[in-house]
C-alpha atoms as a PDB file:
ATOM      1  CA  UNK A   1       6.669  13.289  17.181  1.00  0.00           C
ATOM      2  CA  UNK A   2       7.438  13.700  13.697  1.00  0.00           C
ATOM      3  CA  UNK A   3      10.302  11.012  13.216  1.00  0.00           C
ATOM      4  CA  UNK A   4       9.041   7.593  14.196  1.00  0.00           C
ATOM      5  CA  UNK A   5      10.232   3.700  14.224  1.00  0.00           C
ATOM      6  CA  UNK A   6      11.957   1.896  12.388  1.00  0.00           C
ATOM      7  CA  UNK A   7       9.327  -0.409  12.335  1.00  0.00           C
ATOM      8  CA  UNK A   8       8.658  -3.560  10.409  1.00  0.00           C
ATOM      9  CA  UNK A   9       7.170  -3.311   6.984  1.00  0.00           C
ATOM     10  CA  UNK A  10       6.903  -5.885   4.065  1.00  0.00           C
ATOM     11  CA  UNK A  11       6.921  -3.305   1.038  1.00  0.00           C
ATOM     12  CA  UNK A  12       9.810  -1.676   2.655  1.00  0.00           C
ATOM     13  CA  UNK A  13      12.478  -3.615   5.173  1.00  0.00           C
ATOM     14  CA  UNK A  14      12.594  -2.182   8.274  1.00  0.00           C
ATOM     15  CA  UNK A  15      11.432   1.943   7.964  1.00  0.00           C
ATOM     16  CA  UNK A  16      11.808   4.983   9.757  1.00  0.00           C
ATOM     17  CA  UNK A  17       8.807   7.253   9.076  1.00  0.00           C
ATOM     18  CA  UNK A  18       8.707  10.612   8.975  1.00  0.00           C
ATOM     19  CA  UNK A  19       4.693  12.207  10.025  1.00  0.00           C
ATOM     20  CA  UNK A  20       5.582  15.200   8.004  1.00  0.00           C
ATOM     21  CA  UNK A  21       1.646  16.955   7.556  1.00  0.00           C
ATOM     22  CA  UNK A  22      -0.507  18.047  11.110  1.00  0.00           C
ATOM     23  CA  UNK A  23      -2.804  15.991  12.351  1.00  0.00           C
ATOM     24  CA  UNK A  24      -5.197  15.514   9.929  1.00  0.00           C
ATOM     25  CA  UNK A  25      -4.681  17.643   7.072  1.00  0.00           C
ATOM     26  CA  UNK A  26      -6.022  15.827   3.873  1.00  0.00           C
ATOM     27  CA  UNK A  27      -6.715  16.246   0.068  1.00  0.00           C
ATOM     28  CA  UNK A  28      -8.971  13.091   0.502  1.00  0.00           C
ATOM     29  CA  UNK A  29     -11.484  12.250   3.476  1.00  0.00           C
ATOM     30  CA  UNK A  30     -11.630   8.079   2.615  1.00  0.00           C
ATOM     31  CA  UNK A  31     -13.797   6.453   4.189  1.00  0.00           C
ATOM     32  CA  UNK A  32     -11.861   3.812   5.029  1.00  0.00           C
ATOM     33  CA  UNK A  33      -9.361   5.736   6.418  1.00  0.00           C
ATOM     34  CA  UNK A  34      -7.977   4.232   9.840  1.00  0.00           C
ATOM     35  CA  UNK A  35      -7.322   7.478  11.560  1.00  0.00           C
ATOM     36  CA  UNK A  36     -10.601   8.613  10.835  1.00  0.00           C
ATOM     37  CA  UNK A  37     -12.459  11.767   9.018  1.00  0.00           C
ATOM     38  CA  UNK A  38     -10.381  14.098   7.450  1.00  0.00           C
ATOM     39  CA  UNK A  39     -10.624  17.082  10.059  1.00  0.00           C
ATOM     40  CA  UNK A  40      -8.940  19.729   7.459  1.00  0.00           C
ATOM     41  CA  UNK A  41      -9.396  19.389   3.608  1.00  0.00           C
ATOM     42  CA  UNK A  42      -6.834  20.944   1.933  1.00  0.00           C
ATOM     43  CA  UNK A  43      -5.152  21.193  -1.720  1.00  0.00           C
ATOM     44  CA  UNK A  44      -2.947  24.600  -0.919  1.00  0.00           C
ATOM     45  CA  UNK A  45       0.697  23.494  -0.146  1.00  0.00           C
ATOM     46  CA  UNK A  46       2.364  24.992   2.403  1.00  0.00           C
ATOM     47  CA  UNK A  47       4.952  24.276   5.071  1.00  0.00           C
ATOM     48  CA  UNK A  48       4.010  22.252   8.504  1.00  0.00           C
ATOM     49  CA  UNK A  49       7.452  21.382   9.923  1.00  0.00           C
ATOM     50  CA  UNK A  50      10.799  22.944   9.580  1.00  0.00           C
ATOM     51  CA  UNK A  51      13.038  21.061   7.132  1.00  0.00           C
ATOM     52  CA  UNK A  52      16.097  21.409  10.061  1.00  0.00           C
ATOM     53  CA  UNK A  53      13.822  20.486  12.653  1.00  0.00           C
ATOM     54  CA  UNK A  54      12.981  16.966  10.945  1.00  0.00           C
ATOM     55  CA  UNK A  55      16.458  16.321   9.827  1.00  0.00           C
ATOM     56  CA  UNK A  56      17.271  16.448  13.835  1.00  0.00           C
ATOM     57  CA  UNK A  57      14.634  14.062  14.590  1.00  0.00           C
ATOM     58  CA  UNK A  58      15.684  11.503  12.034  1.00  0.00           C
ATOM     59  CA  UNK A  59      19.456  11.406  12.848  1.00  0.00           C
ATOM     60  CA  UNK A  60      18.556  11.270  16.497  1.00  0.00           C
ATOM     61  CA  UNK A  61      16.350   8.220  15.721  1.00  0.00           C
ATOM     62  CA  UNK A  62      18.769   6.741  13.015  1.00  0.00           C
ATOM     63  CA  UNK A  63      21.408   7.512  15.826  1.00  0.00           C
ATOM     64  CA  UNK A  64      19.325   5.194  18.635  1.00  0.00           C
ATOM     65  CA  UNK A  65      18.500   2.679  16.219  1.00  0.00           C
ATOM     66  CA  UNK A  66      22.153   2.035  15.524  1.00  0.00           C
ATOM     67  CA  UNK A  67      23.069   1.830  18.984  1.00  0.00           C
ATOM     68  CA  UNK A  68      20.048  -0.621  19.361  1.00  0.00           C
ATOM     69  CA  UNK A  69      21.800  -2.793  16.150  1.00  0.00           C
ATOM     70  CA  UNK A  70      18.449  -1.819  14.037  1.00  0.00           C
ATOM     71  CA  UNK A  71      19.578  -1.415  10.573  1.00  0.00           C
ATOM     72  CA  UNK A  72      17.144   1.249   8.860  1.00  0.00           C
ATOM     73  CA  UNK A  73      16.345  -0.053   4.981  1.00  0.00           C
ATOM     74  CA  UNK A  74      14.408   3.287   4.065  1.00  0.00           C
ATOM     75  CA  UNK A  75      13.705   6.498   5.603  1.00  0.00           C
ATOM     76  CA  UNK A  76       9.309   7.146   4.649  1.00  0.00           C
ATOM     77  CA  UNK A  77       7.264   9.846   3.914  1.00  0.00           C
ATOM     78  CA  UNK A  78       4.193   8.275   5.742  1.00  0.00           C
ATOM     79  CA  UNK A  79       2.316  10.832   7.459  1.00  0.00           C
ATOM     80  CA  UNK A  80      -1.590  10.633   8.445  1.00  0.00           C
ATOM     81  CA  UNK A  81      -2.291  13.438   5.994  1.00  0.00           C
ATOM     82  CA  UNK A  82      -1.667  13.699   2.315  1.00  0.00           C
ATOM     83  CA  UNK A  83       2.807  14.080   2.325  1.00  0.00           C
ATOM     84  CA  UNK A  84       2.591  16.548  -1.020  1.00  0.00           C
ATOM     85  CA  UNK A  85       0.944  19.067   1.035  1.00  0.00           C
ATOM     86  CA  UNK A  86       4.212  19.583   1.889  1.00  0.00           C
ATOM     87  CA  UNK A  87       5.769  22.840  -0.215  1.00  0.00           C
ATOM     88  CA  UNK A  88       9.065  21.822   1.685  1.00  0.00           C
ATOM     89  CA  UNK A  89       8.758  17.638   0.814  1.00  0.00           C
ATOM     90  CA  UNK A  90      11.309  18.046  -2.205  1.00  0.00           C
ATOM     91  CA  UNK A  91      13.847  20.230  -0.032  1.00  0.00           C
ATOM     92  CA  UNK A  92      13.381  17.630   2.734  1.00  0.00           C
ATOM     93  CA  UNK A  93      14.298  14.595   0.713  1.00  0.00           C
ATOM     94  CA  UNK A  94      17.272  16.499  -0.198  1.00  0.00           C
ATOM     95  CA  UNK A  95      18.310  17.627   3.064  1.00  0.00           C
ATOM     96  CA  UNK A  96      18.055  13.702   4.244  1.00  0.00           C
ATOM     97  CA  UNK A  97      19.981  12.037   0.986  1.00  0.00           C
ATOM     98  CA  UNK A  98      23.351  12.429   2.791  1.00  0.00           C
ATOM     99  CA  UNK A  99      22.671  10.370   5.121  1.00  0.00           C
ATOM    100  CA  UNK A 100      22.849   7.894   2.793  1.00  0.00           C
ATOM    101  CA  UNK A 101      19.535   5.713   3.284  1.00  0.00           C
ATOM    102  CA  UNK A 102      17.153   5.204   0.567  1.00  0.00           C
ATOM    103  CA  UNK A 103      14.161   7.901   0.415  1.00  0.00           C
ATOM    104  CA  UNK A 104      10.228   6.675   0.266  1.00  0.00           C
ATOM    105  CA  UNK A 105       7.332   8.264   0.224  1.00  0.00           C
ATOM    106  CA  UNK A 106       3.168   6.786   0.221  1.00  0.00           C
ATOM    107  CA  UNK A 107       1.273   9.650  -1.626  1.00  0.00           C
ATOM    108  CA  UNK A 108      -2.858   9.438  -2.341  1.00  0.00           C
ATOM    109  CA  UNK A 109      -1.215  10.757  -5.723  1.00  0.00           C
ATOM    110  CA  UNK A 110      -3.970  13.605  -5.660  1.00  0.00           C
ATOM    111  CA  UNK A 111      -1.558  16.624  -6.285  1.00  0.00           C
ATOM    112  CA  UNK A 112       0.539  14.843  -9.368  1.00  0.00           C
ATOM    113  CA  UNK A 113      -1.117  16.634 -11.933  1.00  0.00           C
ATOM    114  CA  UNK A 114       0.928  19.932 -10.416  1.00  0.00           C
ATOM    115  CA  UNK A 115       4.797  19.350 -12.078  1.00  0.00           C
ATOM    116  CA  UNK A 116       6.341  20.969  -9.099  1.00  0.00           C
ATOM    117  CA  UNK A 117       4.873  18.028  -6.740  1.00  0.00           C
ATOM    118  CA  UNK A 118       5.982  15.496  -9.994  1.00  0.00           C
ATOM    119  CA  UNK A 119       9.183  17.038  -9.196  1.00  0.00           C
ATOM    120  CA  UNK A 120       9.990  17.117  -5.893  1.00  0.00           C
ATOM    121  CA  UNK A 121       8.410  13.119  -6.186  1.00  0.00           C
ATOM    122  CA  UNK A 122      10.965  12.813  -8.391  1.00  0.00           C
ATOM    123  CA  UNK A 123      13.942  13.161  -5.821  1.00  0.00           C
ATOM    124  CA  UNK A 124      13.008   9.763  -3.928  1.00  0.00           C
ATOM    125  CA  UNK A 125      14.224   6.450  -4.562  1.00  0.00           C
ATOM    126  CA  UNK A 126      10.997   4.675  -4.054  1.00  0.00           C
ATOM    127  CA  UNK A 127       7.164   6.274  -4.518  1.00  0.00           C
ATOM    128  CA  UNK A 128       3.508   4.621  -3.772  1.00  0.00           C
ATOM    129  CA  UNK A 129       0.818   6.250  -5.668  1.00  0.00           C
ATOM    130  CA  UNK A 130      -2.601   5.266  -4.376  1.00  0.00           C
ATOM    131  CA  UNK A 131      -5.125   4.263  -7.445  1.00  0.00           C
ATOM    132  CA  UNK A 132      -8.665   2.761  -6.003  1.00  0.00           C
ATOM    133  CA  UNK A 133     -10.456   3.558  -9.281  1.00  0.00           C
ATOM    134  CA  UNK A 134     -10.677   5.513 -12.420  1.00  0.00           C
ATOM    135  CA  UNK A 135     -14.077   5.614 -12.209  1.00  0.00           C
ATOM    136  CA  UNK A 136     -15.513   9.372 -10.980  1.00  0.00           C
ATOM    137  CA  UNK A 137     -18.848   8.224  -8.703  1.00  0.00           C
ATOM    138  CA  UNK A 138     -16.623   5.361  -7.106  1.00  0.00           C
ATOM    139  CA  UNK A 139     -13.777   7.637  -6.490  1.00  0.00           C
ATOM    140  CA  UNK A 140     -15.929  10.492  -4.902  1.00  0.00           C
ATOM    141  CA  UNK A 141     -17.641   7.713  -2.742  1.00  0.00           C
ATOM    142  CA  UNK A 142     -14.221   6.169  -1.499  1.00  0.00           C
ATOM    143  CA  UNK A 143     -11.656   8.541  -1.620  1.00  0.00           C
ATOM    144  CA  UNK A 144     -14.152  11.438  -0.649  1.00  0.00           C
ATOM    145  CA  UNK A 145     -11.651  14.463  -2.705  1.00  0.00           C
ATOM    146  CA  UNK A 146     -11.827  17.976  -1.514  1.00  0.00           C
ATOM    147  CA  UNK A 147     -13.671  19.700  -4.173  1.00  0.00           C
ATOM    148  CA  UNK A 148     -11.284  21.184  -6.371  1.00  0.00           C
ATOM    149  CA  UNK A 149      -9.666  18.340  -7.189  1.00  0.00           C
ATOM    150  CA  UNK A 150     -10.654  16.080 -10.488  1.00  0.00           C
ATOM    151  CA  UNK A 151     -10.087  12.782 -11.216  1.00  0.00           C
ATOM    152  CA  UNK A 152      -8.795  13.201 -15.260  1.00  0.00           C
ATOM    153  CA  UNK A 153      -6.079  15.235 -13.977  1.00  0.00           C
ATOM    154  CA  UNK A 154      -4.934  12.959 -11.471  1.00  0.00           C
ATOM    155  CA  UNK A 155      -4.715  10.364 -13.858  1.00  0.00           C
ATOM    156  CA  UNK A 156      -2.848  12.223 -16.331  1.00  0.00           C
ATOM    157  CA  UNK A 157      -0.527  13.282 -13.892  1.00  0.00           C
ATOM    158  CA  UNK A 158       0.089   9.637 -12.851  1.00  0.00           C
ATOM    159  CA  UNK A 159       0.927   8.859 -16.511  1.00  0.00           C
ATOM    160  CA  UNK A 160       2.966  11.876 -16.848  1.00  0.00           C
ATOM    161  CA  UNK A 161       5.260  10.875 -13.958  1.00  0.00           C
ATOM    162  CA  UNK A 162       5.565   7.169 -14.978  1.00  0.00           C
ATOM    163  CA  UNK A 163       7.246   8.492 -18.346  1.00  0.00           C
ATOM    164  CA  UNK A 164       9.579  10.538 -16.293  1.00  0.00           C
ATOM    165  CA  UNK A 165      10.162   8.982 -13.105  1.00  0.00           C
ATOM    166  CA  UNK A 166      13.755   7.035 -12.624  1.00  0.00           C
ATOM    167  CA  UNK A 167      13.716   5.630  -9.091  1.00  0.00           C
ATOM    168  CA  UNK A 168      10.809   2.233  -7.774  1.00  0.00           C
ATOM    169  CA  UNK A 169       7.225   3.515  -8.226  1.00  0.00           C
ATOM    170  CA  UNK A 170       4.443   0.789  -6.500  1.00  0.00           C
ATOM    171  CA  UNK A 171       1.072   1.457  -6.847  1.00  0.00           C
ATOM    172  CA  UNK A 172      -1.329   0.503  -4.308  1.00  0.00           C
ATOM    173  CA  UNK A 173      -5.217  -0.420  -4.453  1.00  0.00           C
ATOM    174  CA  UNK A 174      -7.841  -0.582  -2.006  1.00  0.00           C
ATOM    175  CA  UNK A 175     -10.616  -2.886  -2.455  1.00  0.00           C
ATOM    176  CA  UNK A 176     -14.575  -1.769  -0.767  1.00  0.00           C
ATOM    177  CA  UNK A 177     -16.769  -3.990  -0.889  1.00  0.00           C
ATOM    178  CA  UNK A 178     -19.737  -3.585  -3.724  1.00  0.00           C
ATOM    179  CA  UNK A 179     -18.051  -0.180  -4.523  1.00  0.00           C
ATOM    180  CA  UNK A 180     -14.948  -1.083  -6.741  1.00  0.00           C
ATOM    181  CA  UNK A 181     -14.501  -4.778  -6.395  1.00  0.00           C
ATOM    182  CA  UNK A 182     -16.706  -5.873  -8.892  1.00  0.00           C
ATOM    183  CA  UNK A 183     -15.406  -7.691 -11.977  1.00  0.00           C
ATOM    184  CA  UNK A 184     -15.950  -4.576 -14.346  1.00  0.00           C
ATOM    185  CA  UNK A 185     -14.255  -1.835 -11.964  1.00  0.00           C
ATOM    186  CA  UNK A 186     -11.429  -3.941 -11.340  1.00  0.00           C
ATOM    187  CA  UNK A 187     -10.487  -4.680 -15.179  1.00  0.00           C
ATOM    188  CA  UNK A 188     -10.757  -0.963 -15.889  1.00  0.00           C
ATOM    189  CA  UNK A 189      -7.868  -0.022 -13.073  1.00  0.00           C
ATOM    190  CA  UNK A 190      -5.625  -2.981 -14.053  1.00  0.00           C
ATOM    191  CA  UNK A 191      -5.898  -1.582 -17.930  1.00  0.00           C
ATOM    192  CA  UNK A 192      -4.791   1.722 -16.173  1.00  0.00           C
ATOM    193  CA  UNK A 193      -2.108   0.383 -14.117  1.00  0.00           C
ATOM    194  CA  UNK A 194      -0.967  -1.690 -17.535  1.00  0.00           C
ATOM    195  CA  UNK A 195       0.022   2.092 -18.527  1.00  0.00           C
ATOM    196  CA  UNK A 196       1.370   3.003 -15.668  1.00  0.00           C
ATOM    197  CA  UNK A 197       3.717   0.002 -15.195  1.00  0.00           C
ATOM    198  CA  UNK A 198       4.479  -0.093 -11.605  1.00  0.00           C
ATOM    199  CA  UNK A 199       7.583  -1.812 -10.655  1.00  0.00           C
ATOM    200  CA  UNK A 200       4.777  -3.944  -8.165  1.00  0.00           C
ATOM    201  CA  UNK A 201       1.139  -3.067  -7.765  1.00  0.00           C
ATOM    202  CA  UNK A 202      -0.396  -3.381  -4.203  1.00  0.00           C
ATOM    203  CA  UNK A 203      -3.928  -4.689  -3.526  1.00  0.00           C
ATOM    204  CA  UNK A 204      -5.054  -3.998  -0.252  1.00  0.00           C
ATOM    205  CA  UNK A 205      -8.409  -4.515   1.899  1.00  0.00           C
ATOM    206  CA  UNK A 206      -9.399  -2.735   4.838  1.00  0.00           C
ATOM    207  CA  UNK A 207      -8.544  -4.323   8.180  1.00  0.00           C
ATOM    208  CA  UNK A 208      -8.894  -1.538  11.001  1.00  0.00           C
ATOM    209  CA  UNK A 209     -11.733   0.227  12.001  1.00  0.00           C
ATOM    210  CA  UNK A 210     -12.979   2.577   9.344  1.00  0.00           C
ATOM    211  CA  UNK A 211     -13.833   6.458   9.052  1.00  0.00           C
ATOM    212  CA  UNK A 212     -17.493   5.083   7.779  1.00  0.00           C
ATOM    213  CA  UNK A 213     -19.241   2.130   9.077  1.00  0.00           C
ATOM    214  CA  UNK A 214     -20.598   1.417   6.316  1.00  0.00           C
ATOM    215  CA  UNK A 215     -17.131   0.659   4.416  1.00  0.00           C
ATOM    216  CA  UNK A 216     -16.436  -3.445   4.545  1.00  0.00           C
ATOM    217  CA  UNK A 217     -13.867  -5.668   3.284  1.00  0.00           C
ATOM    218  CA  UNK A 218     -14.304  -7.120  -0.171  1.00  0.00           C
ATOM    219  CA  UNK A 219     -14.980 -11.171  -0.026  1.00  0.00           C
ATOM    220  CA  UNK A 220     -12.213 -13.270  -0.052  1.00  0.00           C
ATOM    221  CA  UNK A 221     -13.435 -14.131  -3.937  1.00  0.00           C
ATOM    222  CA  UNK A 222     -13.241 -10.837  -4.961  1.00  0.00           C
ATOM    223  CA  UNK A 223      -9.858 -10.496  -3.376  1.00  0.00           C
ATOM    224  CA  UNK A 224      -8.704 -13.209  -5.380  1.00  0.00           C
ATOM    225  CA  UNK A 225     -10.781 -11.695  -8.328  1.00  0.00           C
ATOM    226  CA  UNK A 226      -9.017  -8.396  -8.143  1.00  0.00           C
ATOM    227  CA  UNK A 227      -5.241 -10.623  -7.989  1.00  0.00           C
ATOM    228  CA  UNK A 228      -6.310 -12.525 -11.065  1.00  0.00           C
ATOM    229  CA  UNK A 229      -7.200  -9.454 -13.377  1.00  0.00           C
ATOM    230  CA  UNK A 230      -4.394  -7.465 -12.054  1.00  0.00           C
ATOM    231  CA  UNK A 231      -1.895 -10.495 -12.928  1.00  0.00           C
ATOM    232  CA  UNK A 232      -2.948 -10.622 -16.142  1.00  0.00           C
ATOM    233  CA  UNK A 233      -1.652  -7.182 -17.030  1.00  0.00           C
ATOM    234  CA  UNK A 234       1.361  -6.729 -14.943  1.00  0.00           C
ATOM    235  CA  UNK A 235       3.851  -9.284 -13.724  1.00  0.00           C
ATOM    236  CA  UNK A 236       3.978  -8.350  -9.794  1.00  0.00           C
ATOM    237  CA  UNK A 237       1.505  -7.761  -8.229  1.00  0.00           C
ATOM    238  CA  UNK A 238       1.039  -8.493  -4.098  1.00  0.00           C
ATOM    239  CA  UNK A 239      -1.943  -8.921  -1.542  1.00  0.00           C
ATOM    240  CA  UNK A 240      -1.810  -6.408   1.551  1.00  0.00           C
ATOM    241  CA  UNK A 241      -4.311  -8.405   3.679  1.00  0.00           C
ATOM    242  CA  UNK A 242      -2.241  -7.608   6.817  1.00  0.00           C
ATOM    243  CA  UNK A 243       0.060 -10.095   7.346  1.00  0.00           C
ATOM    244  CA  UNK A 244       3.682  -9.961   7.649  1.00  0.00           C
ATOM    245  CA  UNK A 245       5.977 -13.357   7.779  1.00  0.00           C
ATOM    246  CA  UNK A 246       8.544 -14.888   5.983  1.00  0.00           C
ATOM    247  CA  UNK A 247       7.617 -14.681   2.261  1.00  0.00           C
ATOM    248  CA  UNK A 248       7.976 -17.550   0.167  1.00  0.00           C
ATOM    249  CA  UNK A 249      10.933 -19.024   2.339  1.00  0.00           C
ATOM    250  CA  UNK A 250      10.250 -22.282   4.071  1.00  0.00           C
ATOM    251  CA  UNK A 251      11.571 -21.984   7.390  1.00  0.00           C
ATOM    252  CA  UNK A 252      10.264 -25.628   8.487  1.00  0.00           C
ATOM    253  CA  UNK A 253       6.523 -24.465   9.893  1.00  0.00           C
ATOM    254  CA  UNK A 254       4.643 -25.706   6.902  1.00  0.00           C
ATOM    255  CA  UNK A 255       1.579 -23.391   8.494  1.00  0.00           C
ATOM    256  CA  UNK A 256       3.286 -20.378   9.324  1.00  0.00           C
ATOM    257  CA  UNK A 257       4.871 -20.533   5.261  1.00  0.00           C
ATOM    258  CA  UNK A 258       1.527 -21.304   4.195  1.00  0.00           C
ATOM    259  CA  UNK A 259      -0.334 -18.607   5.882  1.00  0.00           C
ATOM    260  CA  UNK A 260       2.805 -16.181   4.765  1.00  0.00           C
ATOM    261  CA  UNK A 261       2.414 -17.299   1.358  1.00  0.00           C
ATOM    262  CA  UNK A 262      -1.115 -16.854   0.402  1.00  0.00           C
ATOM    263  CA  UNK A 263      -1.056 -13.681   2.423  1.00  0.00           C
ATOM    264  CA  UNK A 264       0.686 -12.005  -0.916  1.00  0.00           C
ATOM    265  CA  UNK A 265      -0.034 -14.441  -3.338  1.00  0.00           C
ATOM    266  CA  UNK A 266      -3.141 -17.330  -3.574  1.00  0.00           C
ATOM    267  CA  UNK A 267      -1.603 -19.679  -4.194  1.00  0.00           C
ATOM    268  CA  UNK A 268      -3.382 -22.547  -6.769  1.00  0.00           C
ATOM    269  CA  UNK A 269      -4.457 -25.957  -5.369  1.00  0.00           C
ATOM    270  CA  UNK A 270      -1.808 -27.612  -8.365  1.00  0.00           C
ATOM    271  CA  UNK A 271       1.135 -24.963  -6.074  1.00  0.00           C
ATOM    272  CA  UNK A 272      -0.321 -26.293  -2.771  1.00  0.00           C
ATOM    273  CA  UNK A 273      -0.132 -30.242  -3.378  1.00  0.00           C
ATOM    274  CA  UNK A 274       3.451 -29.544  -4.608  1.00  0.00           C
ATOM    275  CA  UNK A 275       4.272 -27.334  -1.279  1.00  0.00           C
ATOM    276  CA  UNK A 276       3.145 -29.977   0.610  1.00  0.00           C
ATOM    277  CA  UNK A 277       4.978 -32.651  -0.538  1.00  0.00           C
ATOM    278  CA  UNK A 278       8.184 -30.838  -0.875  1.00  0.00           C
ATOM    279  CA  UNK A 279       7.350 -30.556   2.667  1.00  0.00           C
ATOM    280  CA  UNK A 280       6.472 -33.918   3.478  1.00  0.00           C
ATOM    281  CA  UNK A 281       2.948 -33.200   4.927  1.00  0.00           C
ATOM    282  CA  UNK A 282      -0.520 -33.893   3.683  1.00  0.00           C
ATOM    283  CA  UNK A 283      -3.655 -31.964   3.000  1.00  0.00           C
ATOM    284  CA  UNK A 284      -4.638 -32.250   6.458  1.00  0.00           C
ATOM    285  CA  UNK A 285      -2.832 -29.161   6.685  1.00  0.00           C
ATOM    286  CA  UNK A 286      -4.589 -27.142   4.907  1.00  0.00           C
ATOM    287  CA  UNK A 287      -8.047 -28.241   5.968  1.00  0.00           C
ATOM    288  CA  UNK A 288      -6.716 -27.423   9.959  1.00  0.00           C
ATOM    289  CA  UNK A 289      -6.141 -23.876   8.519  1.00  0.00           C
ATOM    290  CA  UNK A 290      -9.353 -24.340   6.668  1.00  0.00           C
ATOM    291  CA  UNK A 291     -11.261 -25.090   9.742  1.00  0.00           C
ATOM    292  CA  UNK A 292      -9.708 -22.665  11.918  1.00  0.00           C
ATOM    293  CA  UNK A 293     -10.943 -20.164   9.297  1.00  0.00           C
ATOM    294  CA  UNK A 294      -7.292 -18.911   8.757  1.00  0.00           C
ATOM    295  CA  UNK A 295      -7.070 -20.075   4.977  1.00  0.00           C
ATOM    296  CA  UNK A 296     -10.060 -19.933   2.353  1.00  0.00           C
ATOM    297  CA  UNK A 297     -10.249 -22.041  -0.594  1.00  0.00           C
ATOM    298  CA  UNK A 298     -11.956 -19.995  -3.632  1.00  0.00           C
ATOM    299  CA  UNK A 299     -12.559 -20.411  -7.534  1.00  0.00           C
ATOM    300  CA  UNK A 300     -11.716 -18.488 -10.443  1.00  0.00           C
ATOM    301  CA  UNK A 301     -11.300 -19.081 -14.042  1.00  0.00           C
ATOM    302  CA  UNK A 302     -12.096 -22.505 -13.529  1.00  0.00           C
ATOM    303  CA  UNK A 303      -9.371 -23.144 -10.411  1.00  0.00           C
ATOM    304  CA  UNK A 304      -9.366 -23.258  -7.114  1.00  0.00           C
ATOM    305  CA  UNK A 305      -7.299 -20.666  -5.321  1.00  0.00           C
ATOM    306  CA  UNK A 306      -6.330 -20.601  -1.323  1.00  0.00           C
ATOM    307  CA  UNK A 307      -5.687 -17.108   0.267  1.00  0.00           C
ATOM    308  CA  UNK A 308      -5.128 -16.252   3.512  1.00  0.00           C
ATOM    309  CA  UNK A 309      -8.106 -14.794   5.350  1.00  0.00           C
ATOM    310  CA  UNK A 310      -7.551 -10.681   5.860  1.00  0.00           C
ATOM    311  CA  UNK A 311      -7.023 -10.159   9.695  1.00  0.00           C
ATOM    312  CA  UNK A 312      -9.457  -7.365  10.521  1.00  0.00           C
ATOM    313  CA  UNK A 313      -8.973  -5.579  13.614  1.00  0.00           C
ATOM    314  CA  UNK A 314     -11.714  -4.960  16.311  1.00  0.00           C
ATOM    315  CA  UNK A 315     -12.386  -1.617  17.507  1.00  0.00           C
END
């Protein structure tokens, strides 16, 4: 299946995703990739699907979904591969911009430093471009990159598309623990992503079953570590801890808000007492979340954050 949902997602509305790569052909093996080892590493574009053949599979989707009443917010470029491996991506996007829904694609950004990929990029509405270090051991040890590819050209190419680039670019981290979560590695990408001035930048922590066992999630300190440095250079930035709920609207379950809040934001104890008593309750809230080891209480810069606890999934 190539065309699949809509399904719910928080960067996005509700998306229809298009798998357009084979399973799994990859510039990058990470190892905390969900769907496991990378089982063809590949830089060489070249076509997987036929453009017609996709744009069948997406009306007849977009076709259901309408008779179901599901409204579609964007059509995605999410497939379990790298989606610039595609030589026919750009002609794609084209091929599906009559149909009149906004066009997004999640890229490992590992082929930007080649304009034609910059290009074809160029065509959607909204693009994620992954960045879990500038730093050349930790990105060889996460991100795993076939060996052609380097790191300095990647980055450049990043740059070079910000200057150019006209639709929503989002940027999106992902935090290992002891790898690139420390205080050091995290200030260097946030001075990068200061350049690159995403429209939102993405900090997210592994919660399914890694390629490697030895990958883990970053503490919950360094998860409010990384949203501290990152804030400081660039005015939205957003947790990915996998959660989805009601952001910032309070719908009357001073929990479920709560838990929804501090799953994108932690949220300062000063923000807390003041949520509470707009809502009439009292901290014994936030001590039953506390003790049912949903919410964590954590310090930095001399004040004490809550954050939701990242919901890993078993195996």
């Amino acid at each position: 299946m190539i065309a699949f949902g809509p399904v719910p997602s928080r960067r996005l509305g509700r998306s229809l995703g298009i798998n357009n790569i084979t399973p799994k052909v990859c510039t990058y093996s990470c190892a905390y990739c969900q769907v496991g080892r990378t089982m063809q590493m590949e830089v060489e574009r070249c076509p997987f699907y036929r453009p017609e053949g996709i744009l069948k599979e997406v009306k007849e989707k977009l076709e259901t979904a309408a008779k179901m009443g599901k409204a579609v917010d964007y059509i995605t470029f999410v497939p379990d591969g790298e989606p610039t491996l595609d030589v026919n991506l750009g002609q794609e996007i084209e091929m599906l911009k009559p149909l009149g829904i906004r066009i997004a694609v999640i890229s490992n950004a590992s082929l930007i430093w080649d304009e034609g990929v910059r290009e074809e990029l160029s065509k959607a509405d909204w693009v994620s471009l992954k960045v879990d270090t500038v730093d050349e051991l930790a990105w060889r040890r996460i991100n795993r990159p076939h060996s052609n590819l380097k790191l300095e050209s990647i980055l450049e190419g990043i740059l070079d598309f910000t200057r150019s680039y006209k639709g929503v670019l989002a940027t999106e981290t992902m935090l290992v623990r002891d790898v690139n979560d420390g205080e050091r590695p995290l200030e260097l990408i946030a001075d990068f992503l200061a350049q690159v001035r995403p429209a939102k930048a993405y900090i997210s922590v592994p919660t399914r079953p890694p390629a490697e066992v030895w990958v883990l999630p970053p503490s919950e300190e360094s998860i409010n570590r990384a949203y501290q440095i990152f804030s400081r250079e660039m005015g939205q930035v957003e947790l990915l801890v996998g959660y989805e709920g009601n952001i910032f609207d309070f719908a009357g379950d001073v929990e479920r808000d709560l838990l929804s809040i501090t799953a994108v934001h932690p949220m300062r104890k000063e923000a807390v007492d003041k949520f509470l008593e707009q809502a009439g309750k009292s901290w014994d809230v936030i001590q039953r979340l506390i003790d049912a080891g949903q919410l964590v209480e954590t310090e930095y810069g001399g004040n004490r954050f809550y954050l939701r606890r990242p919901e890993i999934m078993p195996s």
